[in-house]
C-alpha atoms as a PDB file:
ATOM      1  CA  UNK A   1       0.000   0.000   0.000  1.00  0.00           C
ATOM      2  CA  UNK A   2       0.887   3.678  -0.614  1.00  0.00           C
ATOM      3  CA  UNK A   3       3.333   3.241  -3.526  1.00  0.00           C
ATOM      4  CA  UNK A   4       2.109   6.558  -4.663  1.00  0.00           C
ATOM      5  CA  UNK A   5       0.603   8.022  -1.644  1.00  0.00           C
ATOM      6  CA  UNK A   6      -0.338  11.582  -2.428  1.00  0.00           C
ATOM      7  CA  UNK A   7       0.781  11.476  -6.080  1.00  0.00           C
ATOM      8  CA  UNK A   8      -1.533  13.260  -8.383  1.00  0.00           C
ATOM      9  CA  UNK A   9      -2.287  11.673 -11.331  1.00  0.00           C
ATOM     10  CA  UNK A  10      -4.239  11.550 -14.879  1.00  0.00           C
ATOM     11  CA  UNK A  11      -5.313   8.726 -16.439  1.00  0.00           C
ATOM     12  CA  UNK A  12      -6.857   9.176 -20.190  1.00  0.00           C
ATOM     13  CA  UNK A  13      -9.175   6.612 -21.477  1.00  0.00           C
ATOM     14  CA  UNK A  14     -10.198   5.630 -17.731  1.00  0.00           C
ATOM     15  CA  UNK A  15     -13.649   4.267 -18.294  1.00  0.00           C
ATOM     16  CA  UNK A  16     -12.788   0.655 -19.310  1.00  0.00           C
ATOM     17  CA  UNK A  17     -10.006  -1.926 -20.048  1.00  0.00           C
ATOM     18  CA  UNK A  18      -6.059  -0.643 -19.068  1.00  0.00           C
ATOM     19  CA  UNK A  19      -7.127   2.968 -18.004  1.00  0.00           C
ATOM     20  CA  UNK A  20      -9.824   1.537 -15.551  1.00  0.00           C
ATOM     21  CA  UNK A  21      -7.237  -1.134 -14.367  1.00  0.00           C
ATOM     22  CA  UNK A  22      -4.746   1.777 -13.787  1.00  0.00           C
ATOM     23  CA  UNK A  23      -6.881   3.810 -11.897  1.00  0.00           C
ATOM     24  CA  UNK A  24      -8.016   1.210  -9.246  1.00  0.00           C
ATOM     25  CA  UNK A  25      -4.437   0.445  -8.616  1.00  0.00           C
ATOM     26  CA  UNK A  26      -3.424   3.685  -8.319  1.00  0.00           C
ATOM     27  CA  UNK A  27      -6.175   4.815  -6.275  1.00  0.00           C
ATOM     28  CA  UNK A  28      -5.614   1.774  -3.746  1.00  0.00           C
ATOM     29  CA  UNK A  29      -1.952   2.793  -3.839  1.00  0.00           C
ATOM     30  CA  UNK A  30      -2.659   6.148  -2.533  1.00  0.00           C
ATOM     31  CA  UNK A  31      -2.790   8.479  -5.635  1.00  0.00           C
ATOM     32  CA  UNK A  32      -5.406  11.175  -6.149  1.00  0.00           C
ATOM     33  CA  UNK A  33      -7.109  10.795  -9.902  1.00  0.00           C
ATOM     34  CA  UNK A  34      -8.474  13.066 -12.708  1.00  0.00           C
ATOM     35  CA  UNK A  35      -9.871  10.204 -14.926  1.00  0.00           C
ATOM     36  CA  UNK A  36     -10.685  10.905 -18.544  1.00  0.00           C
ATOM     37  CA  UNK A  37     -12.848   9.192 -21.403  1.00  0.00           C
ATOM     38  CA  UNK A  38     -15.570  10.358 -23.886  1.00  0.00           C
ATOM     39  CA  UNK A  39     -17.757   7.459 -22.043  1.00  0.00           C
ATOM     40  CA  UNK A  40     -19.155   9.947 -19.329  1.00  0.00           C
ATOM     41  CA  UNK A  41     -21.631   7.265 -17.484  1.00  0.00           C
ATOM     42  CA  UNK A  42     -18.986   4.431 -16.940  1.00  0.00           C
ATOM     43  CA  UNK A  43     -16.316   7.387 -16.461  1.00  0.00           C
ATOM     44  CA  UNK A  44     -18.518   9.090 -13.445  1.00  0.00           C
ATOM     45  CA  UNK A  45     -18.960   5.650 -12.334  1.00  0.00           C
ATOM     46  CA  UNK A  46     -15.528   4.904 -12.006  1.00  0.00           C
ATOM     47  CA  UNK A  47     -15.302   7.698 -10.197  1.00  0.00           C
ATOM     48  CA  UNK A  48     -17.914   7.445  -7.803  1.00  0.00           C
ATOM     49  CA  UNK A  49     -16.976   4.085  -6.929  1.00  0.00           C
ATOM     50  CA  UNK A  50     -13.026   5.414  -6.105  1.00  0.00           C
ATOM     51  CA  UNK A  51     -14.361   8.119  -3.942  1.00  0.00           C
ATOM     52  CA  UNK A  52     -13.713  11.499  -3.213  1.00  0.00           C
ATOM     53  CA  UNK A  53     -10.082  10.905  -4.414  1.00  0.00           C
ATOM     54  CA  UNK A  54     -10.921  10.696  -8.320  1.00  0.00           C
ATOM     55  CA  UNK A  55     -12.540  13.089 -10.358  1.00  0.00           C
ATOM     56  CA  UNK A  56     -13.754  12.292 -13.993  1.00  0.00           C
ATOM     57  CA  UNK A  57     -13.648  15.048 -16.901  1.00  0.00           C
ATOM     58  CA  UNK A  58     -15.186  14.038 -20.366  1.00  0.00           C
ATOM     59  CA  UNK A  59     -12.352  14.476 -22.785  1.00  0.00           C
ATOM     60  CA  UNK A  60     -11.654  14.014 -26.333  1.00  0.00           C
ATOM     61  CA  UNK A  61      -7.892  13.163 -25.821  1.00  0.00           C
ATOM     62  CA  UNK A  62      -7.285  14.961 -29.447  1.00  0.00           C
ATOM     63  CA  UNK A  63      -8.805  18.233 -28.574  1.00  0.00           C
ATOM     64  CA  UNK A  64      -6.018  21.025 -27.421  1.00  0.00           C
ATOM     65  CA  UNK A  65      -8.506  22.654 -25.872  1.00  0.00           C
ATOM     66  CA  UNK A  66      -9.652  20.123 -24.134  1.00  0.00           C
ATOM     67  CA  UNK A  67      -5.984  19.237 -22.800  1.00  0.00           C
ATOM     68  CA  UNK A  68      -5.903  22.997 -21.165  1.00  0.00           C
ATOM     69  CA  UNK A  69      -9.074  22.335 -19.669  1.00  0.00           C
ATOM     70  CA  UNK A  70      -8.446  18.847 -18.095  1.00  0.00           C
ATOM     71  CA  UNK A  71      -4.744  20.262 -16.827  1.00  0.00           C
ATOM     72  CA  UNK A  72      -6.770  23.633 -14.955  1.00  0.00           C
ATOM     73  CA  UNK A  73      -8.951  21.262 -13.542  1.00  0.00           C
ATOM     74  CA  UNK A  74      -6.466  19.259 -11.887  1.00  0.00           C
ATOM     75  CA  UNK A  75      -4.782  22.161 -10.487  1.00  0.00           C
ATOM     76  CA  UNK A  76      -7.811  23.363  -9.358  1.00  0.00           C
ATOM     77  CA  UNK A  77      -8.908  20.265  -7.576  1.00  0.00           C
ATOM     78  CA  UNK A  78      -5.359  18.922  -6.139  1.00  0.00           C
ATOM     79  CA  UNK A  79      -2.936  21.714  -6.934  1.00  0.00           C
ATOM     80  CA  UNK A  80      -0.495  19.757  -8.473  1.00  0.00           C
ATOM     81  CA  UNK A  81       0.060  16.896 -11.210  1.00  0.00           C
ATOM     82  CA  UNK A  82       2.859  13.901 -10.784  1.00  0.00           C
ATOM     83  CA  UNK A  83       1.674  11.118 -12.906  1.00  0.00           C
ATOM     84  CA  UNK A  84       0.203  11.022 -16.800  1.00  0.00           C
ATOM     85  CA  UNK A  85      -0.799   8.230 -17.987  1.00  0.00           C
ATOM     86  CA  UNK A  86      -1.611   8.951 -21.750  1.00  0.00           C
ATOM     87  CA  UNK A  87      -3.413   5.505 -22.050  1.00  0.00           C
ATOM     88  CA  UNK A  88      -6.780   6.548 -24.288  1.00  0.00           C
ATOM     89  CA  UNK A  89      -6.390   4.968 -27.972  1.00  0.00           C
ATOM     90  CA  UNK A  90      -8.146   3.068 -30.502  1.00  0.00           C
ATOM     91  CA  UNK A  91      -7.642   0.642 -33.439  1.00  0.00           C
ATOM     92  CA  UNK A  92      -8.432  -0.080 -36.736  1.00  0.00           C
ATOM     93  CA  UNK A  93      -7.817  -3.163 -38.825  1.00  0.00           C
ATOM     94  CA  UNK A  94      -7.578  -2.166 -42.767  1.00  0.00           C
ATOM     95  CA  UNK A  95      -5.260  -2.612 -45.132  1.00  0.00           C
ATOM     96  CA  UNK A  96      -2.827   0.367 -46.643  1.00  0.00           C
ATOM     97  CA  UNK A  97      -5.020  -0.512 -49.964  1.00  0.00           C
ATOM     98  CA  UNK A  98      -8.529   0.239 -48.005  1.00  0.00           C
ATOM     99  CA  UNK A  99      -7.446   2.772 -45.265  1.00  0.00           C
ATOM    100  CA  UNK A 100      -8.648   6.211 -45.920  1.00  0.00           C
ATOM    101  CA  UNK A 101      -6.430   9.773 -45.670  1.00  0.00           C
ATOM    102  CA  UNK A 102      -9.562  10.114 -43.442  1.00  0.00           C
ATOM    103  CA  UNK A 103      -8.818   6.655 -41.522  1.00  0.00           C
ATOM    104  CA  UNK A 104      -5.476   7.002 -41.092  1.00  0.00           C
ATOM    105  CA  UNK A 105      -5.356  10.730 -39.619  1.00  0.00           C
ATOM    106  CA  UNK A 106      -8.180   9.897 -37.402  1.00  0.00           C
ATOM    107  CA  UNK A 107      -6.245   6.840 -35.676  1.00  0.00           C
ATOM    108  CA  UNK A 108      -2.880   9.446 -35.542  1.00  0.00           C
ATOM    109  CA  UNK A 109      -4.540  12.020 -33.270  1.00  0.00           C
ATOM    110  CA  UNK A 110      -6.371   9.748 -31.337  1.00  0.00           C
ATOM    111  CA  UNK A 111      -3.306   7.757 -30.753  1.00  0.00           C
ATOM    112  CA  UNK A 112      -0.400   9.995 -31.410  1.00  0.00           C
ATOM    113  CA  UNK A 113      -1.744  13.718 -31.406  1.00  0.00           C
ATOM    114  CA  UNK A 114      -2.935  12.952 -27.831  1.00  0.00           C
ATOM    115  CA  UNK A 115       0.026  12.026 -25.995  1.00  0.00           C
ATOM    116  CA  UNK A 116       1.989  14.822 -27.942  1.00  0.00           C
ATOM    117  CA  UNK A 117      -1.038  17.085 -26.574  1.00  0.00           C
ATOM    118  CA  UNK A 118      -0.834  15.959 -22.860  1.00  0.00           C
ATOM    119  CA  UNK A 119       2.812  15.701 -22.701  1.00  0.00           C
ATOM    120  CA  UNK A 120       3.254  19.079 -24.111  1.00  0.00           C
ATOM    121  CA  UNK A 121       0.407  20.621 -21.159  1.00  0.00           C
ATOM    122  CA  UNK A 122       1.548  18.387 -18.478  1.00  0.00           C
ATOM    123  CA  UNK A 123       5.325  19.641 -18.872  1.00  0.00           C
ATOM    124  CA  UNK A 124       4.361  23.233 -16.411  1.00  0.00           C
ATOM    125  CA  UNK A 125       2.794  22.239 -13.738  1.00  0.00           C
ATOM    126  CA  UNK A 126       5.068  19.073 -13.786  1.00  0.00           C
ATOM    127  CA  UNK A 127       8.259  21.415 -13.298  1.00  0.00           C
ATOM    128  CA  UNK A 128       6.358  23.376 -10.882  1.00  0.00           C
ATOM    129  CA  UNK A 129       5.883  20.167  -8.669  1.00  0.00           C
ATOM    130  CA  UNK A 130       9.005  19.285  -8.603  1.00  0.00           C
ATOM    131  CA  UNK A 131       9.438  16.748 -11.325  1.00  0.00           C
ATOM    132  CA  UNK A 132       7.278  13.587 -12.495  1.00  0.00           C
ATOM    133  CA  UNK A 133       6.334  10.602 -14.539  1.00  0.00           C
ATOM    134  CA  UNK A 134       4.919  10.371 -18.414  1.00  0.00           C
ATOM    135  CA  UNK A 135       3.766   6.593 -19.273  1.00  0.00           C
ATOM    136  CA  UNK A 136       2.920   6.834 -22.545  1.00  0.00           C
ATOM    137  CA  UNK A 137       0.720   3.873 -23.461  1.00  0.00           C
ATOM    138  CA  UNK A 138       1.785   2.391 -26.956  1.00  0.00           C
ATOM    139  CA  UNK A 139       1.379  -1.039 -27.999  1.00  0.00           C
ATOM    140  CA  UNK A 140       3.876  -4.270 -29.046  1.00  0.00           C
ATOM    141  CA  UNK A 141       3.255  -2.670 -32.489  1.00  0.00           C
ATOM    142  CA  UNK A 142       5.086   0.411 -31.778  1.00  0.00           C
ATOM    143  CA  UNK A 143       8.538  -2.501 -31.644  1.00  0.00           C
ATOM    144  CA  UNK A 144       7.117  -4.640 -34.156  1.00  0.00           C
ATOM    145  CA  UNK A 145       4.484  -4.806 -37.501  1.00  0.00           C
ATOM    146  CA  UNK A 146       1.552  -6.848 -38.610  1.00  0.00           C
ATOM    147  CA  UNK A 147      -0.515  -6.500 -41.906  1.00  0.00           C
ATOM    148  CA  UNK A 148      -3.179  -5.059 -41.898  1.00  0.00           C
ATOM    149  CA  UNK A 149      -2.660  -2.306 -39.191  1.00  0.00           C
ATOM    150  CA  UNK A 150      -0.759   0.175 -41.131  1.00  0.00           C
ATOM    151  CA  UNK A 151      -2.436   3.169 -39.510  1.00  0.00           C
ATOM    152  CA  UNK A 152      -2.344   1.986 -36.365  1.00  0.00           C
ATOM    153  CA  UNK A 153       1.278   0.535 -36.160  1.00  0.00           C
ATOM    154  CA  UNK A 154       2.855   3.565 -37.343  1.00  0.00           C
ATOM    155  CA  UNK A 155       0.954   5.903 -34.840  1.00  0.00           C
ATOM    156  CA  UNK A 156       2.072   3.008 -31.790  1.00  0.00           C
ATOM    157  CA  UNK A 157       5.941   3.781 -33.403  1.00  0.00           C
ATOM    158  CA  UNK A 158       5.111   7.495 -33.111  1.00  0.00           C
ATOM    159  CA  UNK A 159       4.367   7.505 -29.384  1.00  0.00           C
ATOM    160  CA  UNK A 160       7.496   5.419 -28.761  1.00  0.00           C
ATOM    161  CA  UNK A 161       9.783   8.213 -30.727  1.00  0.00           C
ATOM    162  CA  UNK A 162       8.171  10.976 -29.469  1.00  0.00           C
ATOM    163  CA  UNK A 163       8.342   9.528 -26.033  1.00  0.00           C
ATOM    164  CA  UNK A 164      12.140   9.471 -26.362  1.00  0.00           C
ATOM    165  CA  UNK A 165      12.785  12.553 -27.656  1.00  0.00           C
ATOM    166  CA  UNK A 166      10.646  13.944 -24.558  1.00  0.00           C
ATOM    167  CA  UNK A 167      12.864  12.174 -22.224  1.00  0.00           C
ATOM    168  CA  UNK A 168      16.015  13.857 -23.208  1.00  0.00           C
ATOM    169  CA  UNK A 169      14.259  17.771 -23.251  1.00  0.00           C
ATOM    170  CA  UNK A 170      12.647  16.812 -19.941  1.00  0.00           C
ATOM    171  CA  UNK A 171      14.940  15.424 -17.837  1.00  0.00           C
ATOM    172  CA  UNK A 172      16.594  18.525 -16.895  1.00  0.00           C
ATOM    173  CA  UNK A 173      12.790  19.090 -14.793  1.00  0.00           C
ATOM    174  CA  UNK A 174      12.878  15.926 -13.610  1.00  0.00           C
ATOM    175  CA  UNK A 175      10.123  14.826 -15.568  1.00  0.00           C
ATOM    176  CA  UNK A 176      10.398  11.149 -16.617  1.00  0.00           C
ATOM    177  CA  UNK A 177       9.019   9.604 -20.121  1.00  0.00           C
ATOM    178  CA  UNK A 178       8.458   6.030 -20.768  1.00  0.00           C
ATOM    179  CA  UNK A 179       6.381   4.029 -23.047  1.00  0.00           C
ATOM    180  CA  UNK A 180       4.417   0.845 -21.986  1.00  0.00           C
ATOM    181  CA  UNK A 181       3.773  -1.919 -24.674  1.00  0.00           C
ATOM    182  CA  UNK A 182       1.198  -4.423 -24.019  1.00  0.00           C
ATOM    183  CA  UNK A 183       0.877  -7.402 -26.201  1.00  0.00           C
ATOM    184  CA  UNK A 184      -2.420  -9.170 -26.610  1.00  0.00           C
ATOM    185  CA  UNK A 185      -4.900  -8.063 -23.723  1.00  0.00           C
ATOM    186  CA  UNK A 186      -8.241  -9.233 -22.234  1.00  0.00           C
ATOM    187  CA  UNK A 187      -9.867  -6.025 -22.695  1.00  0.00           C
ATOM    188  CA  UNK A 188     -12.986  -4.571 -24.914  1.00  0.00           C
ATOM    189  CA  UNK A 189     -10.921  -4.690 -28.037  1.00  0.00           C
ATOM    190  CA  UNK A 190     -10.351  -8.333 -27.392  1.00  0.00           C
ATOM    191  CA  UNK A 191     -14.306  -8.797 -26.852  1.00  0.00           C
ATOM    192  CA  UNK A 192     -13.877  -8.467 -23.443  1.00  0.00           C
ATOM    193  CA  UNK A 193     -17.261  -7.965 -21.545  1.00  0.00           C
ATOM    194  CA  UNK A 194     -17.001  -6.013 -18.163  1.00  0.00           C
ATOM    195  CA  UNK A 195     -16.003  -8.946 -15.705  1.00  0.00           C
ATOM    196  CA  UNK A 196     -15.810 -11.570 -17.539  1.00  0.00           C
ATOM    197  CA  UNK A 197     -12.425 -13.834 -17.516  1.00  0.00           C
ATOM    198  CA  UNK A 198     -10.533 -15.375 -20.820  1.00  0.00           C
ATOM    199  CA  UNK A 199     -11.701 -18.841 -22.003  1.00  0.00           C
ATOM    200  CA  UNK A 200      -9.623 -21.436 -23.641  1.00  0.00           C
ATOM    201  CA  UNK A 201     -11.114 -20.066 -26.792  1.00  0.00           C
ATOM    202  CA  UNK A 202      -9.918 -16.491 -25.991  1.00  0.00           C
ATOM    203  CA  UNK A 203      -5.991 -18.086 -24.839  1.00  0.00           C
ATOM    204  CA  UNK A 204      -5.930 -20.248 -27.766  1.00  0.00           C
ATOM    205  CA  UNK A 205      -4.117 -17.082 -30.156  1.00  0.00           C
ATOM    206  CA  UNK A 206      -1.424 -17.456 -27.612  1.00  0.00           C
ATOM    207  CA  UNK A 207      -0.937 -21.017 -27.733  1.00  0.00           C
ATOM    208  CA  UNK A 208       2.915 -20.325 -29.119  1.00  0.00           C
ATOM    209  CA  UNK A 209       3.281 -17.523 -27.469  1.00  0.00           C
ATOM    210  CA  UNK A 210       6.346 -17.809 -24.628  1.00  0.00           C
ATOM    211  CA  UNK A 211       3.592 -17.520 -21.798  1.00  0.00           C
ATOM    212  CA  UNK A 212       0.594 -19.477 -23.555  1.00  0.00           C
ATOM    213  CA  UNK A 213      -2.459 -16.927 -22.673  1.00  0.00           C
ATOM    214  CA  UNK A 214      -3.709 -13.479 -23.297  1.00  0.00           C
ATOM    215  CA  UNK A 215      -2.629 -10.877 -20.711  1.00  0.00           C
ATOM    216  CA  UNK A 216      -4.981  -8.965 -18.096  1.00  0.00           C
ATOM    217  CA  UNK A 217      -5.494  -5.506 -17.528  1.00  0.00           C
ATOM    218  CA  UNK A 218      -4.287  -5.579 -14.318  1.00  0.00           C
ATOM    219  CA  UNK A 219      -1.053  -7.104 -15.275  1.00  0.00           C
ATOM    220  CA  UNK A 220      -0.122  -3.640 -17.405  1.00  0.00           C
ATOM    221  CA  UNK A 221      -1.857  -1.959 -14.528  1.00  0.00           C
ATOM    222  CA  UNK A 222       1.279  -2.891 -12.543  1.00  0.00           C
ATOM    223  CA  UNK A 223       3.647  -1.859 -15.047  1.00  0.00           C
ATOM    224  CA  UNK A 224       1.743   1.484 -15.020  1.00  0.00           C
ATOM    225  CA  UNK A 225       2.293   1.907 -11.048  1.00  0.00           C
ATOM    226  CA  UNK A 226       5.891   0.770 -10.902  1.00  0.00           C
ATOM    227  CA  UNK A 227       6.251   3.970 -13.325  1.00  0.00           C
ATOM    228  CA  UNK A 228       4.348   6.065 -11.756  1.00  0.00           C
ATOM    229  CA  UNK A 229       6.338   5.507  -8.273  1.00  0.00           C
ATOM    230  CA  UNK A 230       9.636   6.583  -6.912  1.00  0.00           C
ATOM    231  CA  UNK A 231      10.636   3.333  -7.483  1.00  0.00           C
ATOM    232  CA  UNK A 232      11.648   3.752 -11.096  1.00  0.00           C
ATOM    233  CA  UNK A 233      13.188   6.898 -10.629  1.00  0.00           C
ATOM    234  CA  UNK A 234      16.486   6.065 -12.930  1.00  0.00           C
ATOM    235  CA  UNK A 235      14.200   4.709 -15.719  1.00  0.00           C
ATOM    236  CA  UNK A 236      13.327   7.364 -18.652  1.00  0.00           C
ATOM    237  CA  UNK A 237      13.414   7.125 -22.313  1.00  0.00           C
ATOM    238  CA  UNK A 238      12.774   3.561 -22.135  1.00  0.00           C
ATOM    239  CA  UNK A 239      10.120   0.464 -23.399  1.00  0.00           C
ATOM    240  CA  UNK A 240       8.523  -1.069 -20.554  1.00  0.00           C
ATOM    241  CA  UNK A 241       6.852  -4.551 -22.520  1.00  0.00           C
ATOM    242  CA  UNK A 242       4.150  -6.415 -21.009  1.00  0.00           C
ATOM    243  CA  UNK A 243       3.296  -9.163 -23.671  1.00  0.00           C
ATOM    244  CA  UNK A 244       3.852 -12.577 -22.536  1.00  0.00           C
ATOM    245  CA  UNK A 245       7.487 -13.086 -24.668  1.00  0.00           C
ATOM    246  CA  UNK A 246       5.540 -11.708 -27.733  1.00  0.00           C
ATOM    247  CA  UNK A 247       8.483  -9.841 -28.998  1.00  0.00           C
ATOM    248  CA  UNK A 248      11.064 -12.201 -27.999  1.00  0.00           C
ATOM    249  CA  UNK A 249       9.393 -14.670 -30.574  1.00  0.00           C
ATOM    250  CA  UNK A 250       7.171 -17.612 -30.922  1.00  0.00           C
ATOM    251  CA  UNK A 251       7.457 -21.174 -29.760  1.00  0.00           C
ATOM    252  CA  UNK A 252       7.504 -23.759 -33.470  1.00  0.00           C
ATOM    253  CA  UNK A 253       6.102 -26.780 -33.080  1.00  0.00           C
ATOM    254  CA  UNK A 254       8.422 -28.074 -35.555  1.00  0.00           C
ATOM    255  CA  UNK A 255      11.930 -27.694 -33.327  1.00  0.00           C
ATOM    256  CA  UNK A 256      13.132 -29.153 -30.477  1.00  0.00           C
ATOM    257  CA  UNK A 257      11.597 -28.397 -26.797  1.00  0.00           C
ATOM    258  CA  UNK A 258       8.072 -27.142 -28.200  1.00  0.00           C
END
């Protein structure tokens, strides 16, 4: 308990999936919470259920407006930030030959635009507290590529380079950037329904995979608070990977020990 007692925090894309899971552990490890989403009713829910230590703000995560808002608010309600977690994001599955100038754009600021957005607000009041910690959600697609996701791997890549470059103009404030990448997780994008667990059917992707099942939200959830805390205080410009041995390859049936 208290990992991040008194640490203020935003979370974007709170109302489900990672975000939620990073918000209950951060809240039950002490920190204070502006949570974020377009989903208003499961965002004030979330909320309301962590108590008078959260507060939830409708955002669209690609809005610069919006960013200004969401960072006066948390001044105004805890008088400080520590922690962003740029987490919000979406995907789309299309081919280079299908995908839209319109397509592609839209899954850039959603995915890329945003974190530029919130790093670029969060930077001020960060200084002005004394330092802090960017975890810039990507994905195992911002260290590898699949078919298919053209759009959506090359925004994942973005956060990951941007994240870097923000490391080296913000250490001098103390402000820490890293990038998370989860591999396949049990959330809504993987048909998760809201407390349900993986079946056999929903492992069965992973079957080669070094650790043979899809991941949980609250196992990136921990990744997200060993970030946020002083205990990763030397760690900055770096990938953080939660995806079972994803990137470190796939187990063949056809050679030895599989």
């Amino acid at each position: 308990m208290g990992r991040v007692e008194g640490k203020v925090c935003i979370v974007t894309g709170a109302a489900s999936g990672m975000g939620k899971a990073d918000a209950l552990l951060l809240a039950k490890e002490g920190a204070k919470l502006v949570l974020t989403d377009l989903n208003v009713e499961a965002g004030a829910l979330l909320a309301a259920e962590i108590g008078e230590q959260a507060i939830f703000i409708e955002q669209d995560v690609a809005s610069e407006d919006a960013w200004k808002a969401v960072i006066a608010a948390t001044v105004d309600q805890f008088g400080r930030l520590d922690v962003l977690v740029n987490n919000a994001g979406m995907m789309r599955m299309t081919g280079i030959l299908d995908c839209t100038l319109e397509e592609y754009q839209l899954l850039n600021r959603v995915n890329n635009d945003s974190v530029f957005l919130g790093c670029k607000y969060a930077i001020p009041v960060m200084a002005e507290s004394g330092g802090g910690s960017i975890i810039n959600i990507s994905s195992i697609d911002g260290l590898q590529a699949k078919n298919g996701l053209s759009a959506y791997v090359s925004s994942k890549w973005a956060v990951r380079g941007l994240s870097k470059s923000a490391a080296i103009e913000l250490g001098p404030y103390n402000i820490r950037v890293n990038t998370v990448h989860p591999g396949g997780i049990y959330t809504d994008m993987h048909g998760a329904g809201e407390g349900a667990q993986p079946s056999d059917e929903d492992n069965a992707f992973y079957v080669n995979h070094p650790l043979p099942r899809v991941g949980l939200p609250a196992e990136v959830a921990n990744m997200s608070l060993f970030l946020a805390s002083d205990e990763s205080s030397y760690s900055t410009g770096s990938e953080f990977i939660v995806d079972g041995g994803w990137n470190a390859g796939l187990r063949l049936d056809l050679l030895p020990t599989s």
